[in-house]
C-alpha atoms as a PDB file:
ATOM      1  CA  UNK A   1     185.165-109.804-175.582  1.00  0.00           C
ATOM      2  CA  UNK A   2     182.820-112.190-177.170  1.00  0.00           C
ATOM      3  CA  UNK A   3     183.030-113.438-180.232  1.00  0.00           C
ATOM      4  CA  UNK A   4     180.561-112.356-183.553  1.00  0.00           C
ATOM      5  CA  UNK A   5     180.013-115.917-183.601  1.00  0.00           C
ATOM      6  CA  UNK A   6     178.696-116.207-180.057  1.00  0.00           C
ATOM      7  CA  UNK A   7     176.387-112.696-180.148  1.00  0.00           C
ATOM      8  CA  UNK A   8     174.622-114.650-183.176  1.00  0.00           C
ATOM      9  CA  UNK A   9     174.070-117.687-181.006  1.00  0.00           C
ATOM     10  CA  UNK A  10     172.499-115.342-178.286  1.00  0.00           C
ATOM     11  CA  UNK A  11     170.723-113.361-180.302  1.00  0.00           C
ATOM     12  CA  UNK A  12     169.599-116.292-182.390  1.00  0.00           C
ATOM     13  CA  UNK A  13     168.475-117.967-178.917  1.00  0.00           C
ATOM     14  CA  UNK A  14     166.574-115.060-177.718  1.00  0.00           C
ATOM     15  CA  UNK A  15     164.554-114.411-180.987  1.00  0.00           C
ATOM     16  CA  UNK A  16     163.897-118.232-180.468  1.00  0.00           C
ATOM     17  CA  UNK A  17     162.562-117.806-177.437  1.00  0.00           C
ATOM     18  CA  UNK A  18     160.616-114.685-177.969  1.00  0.00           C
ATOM     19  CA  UNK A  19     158.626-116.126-180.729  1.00  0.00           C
ATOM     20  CA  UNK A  20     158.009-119.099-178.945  1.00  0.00           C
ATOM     21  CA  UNK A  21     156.575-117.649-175.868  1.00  0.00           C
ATOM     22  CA  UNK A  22     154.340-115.493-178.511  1.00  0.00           C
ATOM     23  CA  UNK A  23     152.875-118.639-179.968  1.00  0.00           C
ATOM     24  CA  UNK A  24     152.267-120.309-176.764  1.00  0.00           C
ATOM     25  CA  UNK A  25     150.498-116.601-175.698  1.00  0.00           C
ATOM     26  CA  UNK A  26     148.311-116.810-178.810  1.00  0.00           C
ATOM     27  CA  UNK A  27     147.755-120.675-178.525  1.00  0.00           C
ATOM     28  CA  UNK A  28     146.678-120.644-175.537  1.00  0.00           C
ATOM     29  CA  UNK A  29     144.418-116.855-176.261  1.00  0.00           C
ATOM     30  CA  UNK A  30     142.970-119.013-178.608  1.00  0.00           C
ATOM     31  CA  UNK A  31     141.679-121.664-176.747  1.00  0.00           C
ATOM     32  CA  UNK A  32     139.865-119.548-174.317  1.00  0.00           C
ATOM     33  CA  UNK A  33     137.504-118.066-176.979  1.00  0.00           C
ATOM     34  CA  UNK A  34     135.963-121.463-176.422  1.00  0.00           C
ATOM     35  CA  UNK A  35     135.216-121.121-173.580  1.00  0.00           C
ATOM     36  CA  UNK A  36     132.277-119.049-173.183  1.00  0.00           C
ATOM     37  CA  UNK A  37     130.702-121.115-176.083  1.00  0.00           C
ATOM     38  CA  UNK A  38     131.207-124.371-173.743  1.00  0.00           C
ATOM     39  CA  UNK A  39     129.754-122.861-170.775  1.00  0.00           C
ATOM     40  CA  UNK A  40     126.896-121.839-172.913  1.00  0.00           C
ATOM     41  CA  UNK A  41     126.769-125.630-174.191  1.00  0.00           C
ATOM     42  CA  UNK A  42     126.894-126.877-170.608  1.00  0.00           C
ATOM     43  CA  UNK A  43     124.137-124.129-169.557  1.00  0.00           C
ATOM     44  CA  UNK A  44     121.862-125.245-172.005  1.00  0.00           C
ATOM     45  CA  UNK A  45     122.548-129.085-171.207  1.00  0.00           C
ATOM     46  CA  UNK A  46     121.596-128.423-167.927  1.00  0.00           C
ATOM     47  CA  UNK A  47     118.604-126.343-168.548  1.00  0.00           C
ATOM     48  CA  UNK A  48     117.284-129.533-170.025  1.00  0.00           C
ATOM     49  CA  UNK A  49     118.696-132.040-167.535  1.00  0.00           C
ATOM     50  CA  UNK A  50     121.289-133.567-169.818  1.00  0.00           C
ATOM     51  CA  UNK A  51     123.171-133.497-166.476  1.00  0.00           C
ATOM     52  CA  UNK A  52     125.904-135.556-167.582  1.00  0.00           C
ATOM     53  CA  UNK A  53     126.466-133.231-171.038  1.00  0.00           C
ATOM     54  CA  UNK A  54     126.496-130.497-169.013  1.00  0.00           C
ATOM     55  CA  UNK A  55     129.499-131.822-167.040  1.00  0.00           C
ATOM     56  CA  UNK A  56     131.617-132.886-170.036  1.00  0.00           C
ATOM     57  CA  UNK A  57     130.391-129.523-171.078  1.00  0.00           C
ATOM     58  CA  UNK A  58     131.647-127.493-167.905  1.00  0.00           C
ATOM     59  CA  UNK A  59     134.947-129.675-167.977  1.00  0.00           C
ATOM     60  CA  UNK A  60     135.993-129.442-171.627  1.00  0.00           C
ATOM     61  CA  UNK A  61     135.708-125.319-170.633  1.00  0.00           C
ATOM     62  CA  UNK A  62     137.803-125.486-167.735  1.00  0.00           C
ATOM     63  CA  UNK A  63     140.436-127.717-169.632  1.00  0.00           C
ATOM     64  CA  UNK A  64     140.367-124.981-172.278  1.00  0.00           C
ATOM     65  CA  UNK A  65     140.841-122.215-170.190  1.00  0.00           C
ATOM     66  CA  UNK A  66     142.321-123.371-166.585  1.00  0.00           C
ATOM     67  CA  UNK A  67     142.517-119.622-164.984  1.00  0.00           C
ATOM     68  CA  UNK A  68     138.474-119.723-165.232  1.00  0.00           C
ATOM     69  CA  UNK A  69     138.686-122.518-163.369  1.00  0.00           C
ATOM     70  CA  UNK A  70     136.773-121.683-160.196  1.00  0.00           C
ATOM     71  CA  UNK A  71     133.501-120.332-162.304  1.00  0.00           C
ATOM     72  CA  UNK A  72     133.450-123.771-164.080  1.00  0.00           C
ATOM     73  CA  UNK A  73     133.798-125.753-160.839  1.00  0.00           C
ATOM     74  CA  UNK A  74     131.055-123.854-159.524  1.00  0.00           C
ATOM     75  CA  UNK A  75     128.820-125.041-162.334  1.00  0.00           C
ATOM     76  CA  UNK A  76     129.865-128.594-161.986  1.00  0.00           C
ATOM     77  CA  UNK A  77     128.958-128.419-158.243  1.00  0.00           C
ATOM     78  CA  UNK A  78     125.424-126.707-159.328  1.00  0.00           C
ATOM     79  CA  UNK A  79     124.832-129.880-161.494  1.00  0.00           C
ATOM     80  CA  UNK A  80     125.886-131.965-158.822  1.00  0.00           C
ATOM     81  CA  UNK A  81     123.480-130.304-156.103  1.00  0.00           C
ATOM     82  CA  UNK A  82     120.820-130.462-159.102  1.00  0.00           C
ATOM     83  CA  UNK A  83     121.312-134.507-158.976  1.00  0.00           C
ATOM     84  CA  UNK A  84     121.356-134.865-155.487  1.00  0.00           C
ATOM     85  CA  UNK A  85     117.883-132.766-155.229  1.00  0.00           C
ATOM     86  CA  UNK A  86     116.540-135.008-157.957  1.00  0.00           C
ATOM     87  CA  UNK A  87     117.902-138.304-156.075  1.00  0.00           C
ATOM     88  CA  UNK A  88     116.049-136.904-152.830  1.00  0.00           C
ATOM     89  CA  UNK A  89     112.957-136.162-154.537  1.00  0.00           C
ATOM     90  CA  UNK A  90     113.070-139.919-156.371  1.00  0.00           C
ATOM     91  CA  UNK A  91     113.996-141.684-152.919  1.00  0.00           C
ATOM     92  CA  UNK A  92     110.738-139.626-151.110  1.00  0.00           C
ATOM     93  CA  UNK A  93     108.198-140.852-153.929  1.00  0.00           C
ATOM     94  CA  UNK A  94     109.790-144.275-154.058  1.00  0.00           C
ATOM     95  CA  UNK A  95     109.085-144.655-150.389  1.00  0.00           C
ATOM     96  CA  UNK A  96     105.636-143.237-150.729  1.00  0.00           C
ATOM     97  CA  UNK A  97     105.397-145.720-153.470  1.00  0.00           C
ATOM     98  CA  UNK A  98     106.061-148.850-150.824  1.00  0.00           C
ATOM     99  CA  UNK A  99     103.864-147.340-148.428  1.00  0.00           C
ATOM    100  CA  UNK A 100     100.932-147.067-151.123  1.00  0.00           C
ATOM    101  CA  UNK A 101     101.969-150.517-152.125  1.00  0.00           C
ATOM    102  CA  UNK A 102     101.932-152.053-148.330  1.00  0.00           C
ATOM    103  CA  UNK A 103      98.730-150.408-147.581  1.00  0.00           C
ATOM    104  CA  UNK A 104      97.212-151.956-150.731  1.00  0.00           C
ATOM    105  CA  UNK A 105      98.739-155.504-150.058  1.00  0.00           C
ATOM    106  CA  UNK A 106      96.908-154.913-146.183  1.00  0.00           C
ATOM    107  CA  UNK A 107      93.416-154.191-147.637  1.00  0.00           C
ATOM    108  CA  UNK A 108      93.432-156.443-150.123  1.00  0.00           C
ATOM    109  CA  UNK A 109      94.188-159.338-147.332  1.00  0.00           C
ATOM    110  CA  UNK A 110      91.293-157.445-145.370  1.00  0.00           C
ATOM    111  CA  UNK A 111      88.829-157.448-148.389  1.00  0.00           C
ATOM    112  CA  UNK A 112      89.938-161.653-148.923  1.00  0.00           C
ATOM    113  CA  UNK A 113      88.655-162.039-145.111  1.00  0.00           C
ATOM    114  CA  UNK A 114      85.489-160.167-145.865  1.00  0.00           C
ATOM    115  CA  UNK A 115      84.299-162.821-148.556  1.00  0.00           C
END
């Protein structure tokens, strides 16, 4: 039979450990209710192209609450094909830009014949 001395230890332990895995429970309950409000934050970042808010945004949510964290990485990767849209677009006007540039360099060499 056990002693009174060791039932106080075990029930001692497992009070110990049944408040602690309620704190962590409510700690970490906690820190999901910021979550929506940091997708919201990166939403509206990226509603106004503050691309790179938007993913400090998206990853301070998924940090906060980790079992959300395929919805957040499919933000991040909706900012990233944002960026790479917006890197396509700048590449085709810069290269319409040297074209434009070219073909102004050629007539002004045609006009300097002319005179």
């Amino acid at each position: 039979m056990r002693s009174a001395k060791t039932i106080n230890i075990m029930k001692t332990s497992f009070i110990v450990f049944v408040l602690v895995s309620l704190i962590s429970n409510l700690s970490y309950t906690q820190d999901c209710k910021e979550y929506d409000n940091l997708m919201q934050e990166g939403q509206r970042a990226f509603v106004n192209e503050d691309y790179q808010w938007a993913i400090k945004s998206y990853n301070s949510a998924m940090l906060n609450c980790p079992d959300r964290i395929t919805e957040v990485q499919e933000k991040i990767l909706d900012v990233f094909t944002e960026i790479e849209e917006l890197k396509k677009i700048a590449n085709e006007q810069k290269l319409r830009a040297e074209a434009e540039k070219k073909r102004a360099e050629v007539a002004r060499v045609i006009l300097q014949f002319n005179y």
